[in-house]
PDB file of N, CA and C in Angstrom:
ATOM      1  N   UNK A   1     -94.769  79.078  -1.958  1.00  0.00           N
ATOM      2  CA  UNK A   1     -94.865  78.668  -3.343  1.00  0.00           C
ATOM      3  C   UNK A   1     -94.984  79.910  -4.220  1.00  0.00           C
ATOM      4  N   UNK A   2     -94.718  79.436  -5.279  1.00  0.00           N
ATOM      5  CA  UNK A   2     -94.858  80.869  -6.300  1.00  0.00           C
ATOM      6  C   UNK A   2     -96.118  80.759  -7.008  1.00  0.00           C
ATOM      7  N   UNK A   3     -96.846  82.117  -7.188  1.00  0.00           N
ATOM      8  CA  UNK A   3     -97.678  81.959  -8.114  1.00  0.00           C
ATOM      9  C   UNK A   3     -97.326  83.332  -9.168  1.00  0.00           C
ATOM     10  N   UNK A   4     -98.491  82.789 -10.370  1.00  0.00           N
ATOM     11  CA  UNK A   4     -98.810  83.694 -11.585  1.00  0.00           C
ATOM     12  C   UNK A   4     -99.837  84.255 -11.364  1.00  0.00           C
ATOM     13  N   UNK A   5     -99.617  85.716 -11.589  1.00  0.00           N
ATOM     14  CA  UNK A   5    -100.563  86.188 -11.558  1.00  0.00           C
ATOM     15  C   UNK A   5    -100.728  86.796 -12.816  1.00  0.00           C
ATOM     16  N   UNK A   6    -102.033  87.009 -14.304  1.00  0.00           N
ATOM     17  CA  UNK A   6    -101.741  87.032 -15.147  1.00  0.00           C
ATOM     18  C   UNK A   6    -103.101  88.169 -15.611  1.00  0.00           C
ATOM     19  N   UNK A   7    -102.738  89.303 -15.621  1.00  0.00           N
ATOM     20  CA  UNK A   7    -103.807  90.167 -15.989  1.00  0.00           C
ATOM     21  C   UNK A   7    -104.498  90.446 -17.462  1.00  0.00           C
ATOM     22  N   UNK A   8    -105.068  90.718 -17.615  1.00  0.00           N
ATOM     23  CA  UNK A   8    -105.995  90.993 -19.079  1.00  0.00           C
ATOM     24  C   UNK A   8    -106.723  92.534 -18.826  1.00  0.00           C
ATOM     25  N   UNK A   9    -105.982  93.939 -19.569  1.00  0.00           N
ATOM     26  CA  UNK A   9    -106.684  94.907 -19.439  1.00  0.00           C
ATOM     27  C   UNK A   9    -107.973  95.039 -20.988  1.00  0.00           C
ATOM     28  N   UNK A  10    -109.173  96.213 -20.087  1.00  0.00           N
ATOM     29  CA  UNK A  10    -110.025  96.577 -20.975  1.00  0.00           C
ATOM     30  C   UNK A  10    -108.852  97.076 -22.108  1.00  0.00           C
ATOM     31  N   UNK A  11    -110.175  97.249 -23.246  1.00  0.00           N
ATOM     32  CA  UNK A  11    -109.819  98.216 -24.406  1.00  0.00           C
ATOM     33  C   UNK A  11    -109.029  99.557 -23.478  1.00  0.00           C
ATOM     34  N   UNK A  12    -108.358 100.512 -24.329  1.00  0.00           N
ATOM     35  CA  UNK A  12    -107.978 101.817 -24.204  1.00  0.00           C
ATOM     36  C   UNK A  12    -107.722 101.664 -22.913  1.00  0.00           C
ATOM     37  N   UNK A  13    -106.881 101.096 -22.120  1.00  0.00           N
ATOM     38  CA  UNK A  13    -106.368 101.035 -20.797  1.00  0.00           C
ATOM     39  C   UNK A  13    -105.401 101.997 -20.169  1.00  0.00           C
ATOM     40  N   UNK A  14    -104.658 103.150 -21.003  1.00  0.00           N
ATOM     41  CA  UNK A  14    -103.393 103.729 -20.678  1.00  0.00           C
ATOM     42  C   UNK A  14    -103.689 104.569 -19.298  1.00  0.00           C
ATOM     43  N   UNK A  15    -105.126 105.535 -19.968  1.00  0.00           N
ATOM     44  CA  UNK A  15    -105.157 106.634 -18.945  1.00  0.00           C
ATOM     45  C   UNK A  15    -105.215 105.889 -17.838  1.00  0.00           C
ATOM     46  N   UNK A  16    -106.016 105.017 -17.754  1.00  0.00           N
ATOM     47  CA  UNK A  16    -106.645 103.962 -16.137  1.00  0.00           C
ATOM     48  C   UNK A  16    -105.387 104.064 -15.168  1.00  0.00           C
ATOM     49  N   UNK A  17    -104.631 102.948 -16.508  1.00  0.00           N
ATOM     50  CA  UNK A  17    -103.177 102.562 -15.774  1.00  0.00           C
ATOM     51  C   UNK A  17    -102.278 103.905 -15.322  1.00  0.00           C
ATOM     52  N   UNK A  18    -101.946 104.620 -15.986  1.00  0.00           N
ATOM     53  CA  UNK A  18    -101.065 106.240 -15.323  1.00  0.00           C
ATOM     54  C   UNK A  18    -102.249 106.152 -13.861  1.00  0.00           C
ATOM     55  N   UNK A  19    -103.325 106.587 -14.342  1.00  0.00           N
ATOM     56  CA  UNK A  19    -103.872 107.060 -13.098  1.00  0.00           C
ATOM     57  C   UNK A  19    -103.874 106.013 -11.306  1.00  0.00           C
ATOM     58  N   UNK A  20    -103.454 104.965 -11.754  1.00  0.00           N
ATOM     59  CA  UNK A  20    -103.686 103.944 -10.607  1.00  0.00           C
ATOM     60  C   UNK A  20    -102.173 103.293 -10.624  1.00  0.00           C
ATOM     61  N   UNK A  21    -101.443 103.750 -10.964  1.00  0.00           N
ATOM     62  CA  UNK A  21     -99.705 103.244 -11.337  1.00  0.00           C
ATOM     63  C   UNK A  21     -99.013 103.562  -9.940  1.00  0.00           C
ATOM     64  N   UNK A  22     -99.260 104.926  -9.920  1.00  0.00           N
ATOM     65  CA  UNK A  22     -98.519 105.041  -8.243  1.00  0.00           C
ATOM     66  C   UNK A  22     -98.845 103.987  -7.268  1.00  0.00           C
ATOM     67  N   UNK A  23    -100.141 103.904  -6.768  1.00  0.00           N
ATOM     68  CA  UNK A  23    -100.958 102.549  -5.735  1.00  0.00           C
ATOM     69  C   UNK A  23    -100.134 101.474  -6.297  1.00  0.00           C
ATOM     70  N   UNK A  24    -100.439 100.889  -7.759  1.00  0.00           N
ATOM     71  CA  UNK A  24    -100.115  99.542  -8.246  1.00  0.00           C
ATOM     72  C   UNK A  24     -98.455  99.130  -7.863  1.00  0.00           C
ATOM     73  N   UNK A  25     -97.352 100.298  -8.008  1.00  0.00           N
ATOM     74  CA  UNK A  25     -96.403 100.127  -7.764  1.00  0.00           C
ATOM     75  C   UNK A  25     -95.640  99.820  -6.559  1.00  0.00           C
ATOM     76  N   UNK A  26     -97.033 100.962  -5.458  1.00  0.00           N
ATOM     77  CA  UNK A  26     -96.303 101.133  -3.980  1.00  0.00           C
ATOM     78  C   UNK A  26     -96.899  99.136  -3.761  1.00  0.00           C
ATOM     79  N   UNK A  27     -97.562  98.663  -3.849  1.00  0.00           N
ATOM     80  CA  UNK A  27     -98.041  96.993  -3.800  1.00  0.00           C
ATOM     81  C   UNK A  27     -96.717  96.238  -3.858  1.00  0.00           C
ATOM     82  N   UNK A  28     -96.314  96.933  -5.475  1.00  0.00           N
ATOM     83  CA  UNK A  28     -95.224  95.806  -6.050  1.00  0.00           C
ATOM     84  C   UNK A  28     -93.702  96.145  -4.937  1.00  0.00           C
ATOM     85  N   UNK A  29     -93.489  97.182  -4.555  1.00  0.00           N
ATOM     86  CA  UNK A  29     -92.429  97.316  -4.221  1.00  0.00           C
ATOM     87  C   UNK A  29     -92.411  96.561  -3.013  1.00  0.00           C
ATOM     88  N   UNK A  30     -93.580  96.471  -2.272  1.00  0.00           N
ATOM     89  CA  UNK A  30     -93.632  96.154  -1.168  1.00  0.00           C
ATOM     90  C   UNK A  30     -93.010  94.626  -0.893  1.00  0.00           C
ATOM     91  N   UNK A  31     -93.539  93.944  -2.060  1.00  0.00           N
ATOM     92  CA  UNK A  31     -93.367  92.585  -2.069  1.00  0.00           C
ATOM     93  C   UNK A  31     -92.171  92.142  -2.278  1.00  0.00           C
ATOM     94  N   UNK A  32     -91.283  93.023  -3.371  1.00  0.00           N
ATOM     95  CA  UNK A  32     -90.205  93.071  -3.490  1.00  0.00           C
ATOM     96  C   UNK A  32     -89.430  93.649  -2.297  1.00  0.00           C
ATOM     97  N   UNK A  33     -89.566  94.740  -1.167  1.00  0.00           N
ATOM     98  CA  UNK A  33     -88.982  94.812  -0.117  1.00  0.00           C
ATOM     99  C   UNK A  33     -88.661  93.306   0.686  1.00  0.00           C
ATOM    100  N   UNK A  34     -89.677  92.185   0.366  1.00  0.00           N
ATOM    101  CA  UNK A  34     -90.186  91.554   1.396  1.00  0.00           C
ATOM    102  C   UNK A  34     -89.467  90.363   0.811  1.00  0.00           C
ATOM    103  N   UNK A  35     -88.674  90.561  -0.550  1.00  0.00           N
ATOM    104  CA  UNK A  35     -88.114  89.177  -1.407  1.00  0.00           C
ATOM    105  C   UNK A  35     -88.929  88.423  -1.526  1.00  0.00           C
ATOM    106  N   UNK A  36     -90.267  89.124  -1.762  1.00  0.00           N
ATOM    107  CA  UNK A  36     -91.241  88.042  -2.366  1.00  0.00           C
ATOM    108  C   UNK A  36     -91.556  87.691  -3.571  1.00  0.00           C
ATOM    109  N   UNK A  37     -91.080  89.116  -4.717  1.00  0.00           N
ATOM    110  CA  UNK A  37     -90.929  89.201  -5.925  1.00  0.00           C
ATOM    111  C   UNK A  37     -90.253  88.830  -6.840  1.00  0.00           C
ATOM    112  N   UNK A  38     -90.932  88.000  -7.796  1.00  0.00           N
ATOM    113  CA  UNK A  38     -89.760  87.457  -9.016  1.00  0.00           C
ATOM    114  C   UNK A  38     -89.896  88.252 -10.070  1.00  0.00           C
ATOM    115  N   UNK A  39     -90.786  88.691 -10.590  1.00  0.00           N
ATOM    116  CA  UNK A  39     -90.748  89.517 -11.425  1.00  0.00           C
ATOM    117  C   UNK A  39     -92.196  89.941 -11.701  1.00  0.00           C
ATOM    118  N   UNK A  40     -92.193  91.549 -12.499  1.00  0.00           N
ATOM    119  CA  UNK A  40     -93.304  91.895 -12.644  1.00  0.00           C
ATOM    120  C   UNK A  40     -93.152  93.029 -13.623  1.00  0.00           C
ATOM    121  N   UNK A  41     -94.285  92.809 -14.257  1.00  0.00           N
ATOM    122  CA  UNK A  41     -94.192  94.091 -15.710  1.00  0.00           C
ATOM    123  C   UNK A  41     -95.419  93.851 -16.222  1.00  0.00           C
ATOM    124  N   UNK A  42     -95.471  94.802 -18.055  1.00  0.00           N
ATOM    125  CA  UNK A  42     -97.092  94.664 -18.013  1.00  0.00           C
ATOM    126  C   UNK A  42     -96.775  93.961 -19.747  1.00  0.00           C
ATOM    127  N   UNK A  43     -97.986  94.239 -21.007  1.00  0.00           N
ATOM    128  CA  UNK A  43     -97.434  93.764 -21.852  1.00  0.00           C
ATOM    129  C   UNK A  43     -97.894  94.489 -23.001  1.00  0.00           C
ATOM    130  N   UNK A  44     -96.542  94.775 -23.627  1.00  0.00           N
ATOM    131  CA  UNK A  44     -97.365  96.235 -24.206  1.00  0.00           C
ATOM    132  C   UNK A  44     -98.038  95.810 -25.620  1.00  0.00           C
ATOM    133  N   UNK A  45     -99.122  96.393 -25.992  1.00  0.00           N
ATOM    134  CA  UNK A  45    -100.152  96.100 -27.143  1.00  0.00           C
ATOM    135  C   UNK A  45     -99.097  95.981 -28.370  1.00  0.00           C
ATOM    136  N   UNK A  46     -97.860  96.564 -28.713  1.00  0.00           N
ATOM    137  CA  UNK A  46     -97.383  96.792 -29.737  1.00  0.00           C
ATOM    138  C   UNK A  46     -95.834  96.509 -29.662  1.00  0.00           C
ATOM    139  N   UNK A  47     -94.881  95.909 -30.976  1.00  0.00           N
ATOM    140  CA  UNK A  47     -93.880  95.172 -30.182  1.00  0.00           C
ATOM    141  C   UNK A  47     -92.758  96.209 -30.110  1.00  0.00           C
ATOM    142  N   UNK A  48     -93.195  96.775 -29.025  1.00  0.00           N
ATOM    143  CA  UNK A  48     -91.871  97.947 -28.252  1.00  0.00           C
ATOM    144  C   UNK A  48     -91.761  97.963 -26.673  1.00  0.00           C
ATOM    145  N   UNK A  49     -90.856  98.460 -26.402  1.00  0.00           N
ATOM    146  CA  UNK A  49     -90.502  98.960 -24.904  1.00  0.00           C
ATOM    147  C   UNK A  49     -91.471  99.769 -24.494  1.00  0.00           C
ATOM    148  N   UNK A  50     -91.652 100.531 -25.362  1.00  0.00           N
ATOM    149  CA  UNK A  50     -92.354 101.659 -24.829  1.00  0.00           C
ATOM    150  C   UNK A  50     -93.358 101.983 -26.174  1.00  0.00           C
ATOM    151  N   UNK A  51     -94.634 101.223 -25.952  1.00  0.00           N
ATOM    152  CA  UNK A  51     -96.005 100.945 -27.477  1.00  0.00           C
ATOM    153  C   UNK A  51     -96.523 102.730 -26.741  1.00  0.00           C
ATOM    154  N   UNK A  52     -96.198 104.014 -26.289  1.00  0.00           N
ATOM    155  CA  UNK A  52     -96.926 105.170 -26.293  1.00  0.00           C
ATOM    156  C   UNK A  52     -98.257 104.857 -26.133  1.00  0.00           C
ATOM    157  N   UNK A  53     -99.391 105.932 -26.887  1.00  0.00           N
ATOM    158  CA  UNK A  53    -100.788 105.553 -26.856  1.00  0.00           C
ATOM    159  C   UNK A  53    -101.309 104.285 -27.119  1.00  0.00           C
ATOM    160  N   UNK A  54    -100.249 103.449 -27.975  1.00  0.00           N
ATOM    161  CA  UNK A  54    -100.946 101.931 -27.634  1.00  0.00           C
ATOM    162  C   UNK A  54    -101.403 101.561 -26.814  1.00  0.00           C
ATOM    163  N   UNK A  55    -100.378 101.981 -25.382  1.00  0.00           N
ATOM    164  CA  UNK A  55    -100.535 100.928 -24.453  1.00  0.00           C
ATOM    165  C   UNK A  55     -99.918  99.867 -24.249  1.00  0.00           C
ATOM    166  N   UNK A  56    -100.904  99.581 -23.416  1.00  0.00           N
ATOM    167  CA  UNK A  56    -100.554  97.986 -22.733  1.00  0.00           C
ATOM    168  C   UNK A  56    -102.056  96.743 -22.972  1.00  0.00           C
ATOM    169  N   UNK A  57    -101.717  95.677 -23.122  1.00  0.00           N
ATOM    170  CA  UNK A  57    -102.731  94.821 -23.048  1.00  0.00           C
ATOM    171  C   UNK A  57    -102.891  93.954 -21.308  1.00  0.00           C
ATOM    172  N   UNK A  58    -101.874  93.957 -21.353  1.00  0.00           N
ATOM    173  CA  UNK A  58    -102.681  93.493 -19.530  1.00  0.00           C
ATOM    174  C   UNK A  58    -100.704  93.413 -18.617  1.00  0.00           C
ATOM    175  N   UNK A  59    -100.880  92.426 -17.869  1.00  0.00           N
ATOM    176  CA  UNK A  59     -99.407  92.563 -17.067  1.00  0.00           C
ATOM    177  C   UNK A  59     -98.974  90.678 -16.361  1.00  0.00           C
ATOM    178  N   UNK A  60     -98.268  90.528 -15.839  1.00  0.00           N
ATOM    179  CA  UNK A  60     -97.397  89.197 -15.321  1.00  0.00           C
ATOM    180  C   UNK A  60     -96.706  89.405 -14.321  1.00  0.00           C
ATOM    181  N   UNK A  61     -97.187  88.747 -13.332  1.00  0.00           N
ATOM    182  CA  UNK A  61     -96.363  89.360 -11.714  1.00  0.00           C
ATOM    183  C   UNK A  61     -96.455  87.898 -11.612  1.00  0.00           C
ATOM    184  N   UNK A  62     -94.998  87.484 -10.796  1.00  0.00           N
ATOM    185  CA  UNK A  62     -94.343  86.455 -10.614  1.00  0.00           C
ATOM    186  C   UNK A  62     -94.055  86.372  -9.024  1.00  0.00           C
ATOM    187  N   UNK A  63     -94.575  85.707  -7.860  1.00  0.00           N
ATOM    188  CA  UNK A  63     -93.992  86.411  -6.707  1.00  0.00           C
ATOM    189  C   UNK A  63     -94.182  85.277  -5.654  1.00  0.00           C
ATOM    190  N   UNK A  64     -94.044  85.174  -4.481  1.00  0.00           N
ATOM    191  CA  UNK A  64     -94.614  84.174  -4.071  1.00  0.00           C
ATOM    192  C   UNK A  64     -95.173  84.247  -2.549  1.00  0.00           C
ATOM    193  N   UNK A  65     -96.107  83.622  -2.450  1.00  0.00           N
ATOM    194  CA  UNK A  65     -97.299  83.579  -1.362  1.00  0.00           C
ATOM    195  C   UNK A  65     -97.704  82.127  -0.838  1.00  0.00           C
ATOM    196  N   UNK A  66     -98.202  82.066   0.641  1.00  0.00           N
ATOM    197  CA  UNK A  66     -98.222  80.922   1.084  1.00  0.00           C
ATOM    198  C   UNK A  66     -99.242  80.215   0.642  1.00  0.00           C
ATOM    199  N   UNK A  67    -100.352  80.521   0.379  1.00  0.00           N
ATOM    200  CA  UNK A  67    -101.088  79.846  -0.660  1.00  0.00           C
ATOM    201  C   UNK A  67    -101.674  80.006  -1.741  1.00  0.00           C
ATOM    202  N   UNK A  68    -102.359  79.510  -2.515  1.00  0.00           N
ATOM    203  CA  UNK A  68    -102.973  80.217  -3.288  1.00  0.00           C
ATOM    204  C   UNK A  68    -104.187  81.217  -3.556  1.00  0.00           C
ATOM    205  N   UNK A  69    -105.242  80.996  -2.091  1.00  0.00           N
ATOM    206  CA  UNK A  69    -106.003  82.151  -1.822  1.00  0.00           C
ATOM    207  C   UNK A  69    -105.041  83.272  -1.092  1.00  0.00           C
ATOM    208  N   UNK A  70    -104.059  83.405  -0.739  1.00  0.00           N
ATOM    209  CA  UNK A  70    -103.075  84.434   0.008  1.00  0.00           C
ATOM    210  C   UNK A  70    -102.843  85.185  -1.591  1.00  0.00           C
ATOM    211  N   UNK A  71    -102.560  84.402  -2.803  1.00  0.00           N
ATOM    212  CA  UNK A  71    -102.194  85.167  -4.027  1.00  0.00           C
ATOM    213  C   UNK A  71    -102.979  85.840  -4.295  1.00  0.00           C
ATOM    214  N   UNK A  72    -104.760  84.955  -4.586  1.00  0.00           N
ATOM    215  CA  UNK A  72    -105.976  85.611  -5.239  1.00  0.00           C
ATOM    216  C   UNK A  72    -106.014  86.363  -4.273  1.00  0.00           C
ATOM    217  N   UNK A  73    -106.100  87.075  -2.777  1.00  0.00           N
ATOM    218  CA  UNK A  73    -106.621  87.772  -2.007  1.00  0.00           C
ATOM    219  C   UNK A  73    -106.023  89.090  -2.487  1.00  0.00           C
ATOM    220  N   UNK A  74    -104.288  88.972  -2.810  1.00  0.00           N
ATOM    221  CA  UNK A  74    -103.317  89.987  -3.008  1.00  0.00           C
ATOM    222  C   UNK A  74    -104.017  90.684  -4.205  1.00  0.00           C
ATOM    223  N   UNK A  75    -103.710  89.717  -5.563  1.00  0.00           N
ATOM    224  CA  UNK A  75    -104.316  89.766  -7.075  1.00  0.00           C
ATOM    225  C   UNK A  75    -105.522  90.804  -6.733  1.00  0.00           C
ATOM    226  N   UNK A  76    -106.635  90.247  -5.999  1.00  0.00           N
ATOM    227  CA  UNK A  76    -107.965  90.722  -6.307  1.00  0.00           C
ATOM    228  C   UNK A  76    -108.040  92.503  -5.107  1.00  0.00           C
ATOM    229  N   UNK A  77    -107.357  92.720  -4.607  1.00  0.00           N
ATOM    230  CA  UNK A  77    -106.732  93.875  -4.107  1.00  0.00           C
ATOM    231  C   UNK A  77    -105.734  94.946  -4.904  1.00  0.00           C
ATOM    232  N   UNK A  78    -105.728  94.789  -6.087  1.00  0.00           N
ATOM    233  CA  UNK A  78    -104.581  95.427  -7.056  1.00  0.00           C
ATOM    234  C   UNK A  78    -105.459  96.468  -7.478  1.00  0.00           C
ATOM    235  N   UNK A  79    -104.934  98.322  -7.184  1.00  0.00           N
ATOM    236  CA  UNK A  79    -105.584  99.067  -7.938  1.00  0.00           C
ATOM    237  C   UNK A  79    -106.074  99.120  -8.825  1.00  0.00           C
ATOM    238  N   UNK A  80    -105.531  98.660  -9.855  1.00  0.00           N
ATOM    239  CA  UNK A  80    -105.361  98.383 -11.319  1.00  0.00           C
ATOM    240  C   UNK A  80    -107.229  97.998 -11.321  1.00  0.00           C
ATOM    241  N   UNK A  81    -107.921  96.858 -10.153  1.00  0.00           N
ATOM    242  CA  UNK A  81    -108.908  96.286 -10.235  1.00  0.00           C
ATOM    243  C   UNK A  81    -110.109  97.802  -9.957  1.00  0.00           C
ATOM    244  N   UNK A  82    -109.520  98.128  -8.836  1.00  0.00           N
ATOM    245  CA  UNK A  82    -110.592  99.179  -8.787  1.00  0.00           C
ATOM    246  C   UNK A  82    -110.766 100.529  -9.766  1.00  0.00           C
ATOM    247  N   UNK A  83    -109.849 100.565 -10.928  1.00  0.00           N
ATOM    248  CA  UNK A  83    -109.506 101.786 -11.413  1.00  0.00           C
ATOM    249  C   UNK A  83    -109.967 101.148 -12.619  1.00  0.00           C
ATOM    250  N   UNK A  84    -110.713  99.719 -13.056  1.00  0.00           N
ATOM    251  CA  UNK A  84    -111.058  99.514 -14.306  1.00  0.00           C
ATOM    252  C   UNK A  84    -110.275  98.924 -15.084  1.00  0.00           C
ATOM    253  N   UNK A  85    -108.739  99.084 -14.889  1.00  0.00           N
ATOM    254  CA  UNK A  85    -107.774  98.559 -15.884  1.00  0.00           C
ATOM    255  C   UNK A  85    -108.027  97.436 -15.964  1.00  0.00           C
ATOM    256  N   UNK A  86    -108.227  96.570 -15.173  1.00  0.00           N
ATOM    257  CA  UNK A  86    -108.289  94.768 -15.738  1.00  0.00           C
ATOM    258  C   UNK A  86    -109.775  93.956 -16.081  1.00  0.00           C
ATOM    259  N   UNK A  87    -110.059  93.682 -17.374  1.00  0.00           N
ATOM    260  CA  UNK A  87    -111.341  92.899 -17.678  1.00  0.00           C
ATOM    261  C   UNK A  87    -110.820  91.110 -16.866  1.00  0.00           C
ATOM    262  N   UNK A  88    -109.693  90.874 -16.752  1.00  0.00           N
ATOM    263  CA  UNK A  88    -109.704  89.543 -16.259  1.00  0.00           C
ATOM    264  C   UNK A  88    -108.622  89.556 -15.416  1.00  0.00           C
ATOM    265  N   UNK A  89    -108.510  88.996 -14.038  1.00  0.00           N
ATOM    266  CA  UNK A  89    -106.793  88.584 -13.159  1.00  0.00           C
ATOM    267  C   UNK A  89    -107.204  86.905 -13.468  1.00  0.00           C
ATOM    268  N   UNK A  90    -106.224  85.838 -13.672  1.00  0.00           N
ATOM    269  CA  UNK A  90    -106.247  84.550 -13.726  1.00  0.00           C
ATOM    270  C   UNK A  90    -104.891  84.571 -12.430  1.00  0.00           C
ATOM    271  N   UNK A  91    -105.144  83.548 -11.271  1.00  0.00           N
ATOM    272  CA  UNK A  91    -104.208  83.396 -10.700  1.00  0.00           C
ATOM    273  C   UNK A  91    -103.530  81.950 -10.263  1.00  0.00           C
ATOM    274  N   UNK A  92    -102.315  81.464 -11.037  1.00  0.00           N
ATOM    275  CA  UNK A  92    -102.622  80.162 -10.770  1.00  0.00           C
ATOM    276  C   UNK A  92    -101.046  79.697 -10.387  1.00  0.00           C
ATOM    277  N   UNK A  93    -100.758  78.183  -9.363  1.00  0.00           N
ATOM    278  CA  UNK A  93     -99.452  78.423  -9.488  1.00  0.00           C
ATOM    279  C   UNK A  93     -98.602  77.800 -10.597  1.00  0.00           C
ATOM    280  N   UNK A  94     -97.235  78.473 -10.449  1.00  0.00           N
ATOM    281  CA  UNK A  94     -95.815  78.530 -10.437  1.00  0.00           C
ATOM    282  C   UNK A  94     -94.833  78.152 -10.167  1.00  0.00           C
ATOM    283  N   UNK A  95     -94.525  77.042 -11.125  1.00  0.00           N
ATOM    284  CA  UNK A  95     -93.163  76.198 -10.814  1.00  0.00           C
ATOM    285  C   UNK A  95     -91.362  76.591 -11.241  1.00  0.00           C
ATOM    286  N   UNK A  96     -91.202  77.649 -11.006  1.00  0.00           N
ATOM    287  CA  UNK A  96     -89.374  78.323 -11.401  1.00  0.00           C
ATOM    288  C   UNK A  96     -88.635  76.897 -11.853  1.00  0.00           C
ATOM    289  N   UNK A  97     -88.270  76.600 -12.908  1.00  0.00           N
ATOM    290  CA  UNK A  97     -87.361  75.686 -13.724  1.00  0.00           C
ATOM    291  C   UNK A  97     -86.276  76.284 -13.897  1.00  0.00           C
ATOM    292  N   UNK A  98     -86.158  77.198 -14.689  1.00  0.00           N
ATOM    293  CA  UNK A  98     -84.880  78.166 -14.929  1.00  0.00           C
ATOM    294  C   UNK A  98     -84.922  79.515 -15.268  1.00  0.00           C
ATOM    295  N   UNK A  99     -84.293  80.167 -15.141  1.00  0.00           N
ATOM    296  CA  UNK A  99     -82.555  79.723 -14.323  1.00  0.00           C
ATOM    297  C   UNK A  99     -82.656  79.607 -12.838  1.00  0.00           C
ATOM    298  N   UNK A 100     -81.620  78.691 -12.653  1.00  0.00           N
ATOM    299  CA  UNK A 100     -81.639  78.021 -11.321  1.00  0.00           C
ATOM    300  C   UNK A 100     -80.741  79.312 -10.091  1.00  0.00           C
TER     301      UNK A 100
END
């Protein structure tokens, strides 16, 4: 099944995130090696591609896992957690409608 995984970073999150981005990524790729990944990105504080010292306000990983403690186990294992970047992970599932 698919789940959402739906992050919420602290205030002033950038440095955190650079600093824990390598770990956070080698995670994501993995899943995506594994075609487990639907999508994943973060969301930036300001409405650009690239918000600079803005930042980011938190992130949306789309992927899928056999249950839903298999998601929260993944979720609650994300650098991002130990490096401070996230005040909240919500993990819940995910029903793909479209595109088919």
């Amino acid at each position: 099944m698919l789940y959402a995984i739906i992050s919420e970073d602290v205030a002033h999150s950038l440095e955190k995130r650079m600093t824990a981005r390598p770990a956070h990524l080698k995670r994501l790729q993995a899943l995506q090696d594994a075609g487990r990944l639907i999508l994943a990105g973060p969301h930036p504080a300001v409405d650009s591609e690239n918000p600079g010292e803005a930042g980011f306000t938190g992130s949306l990983i789309v992927a899928e896992f056999d249950t839903l403690e298999a998601a929260q186990q993944w979720a609650d294992a994300d650098p991002y957690i130990d490096a401070g970047v996230y005040t909240q992970v919500t993990v819940k599932p995910f029903k793909k409608v479209l595109p088919q």
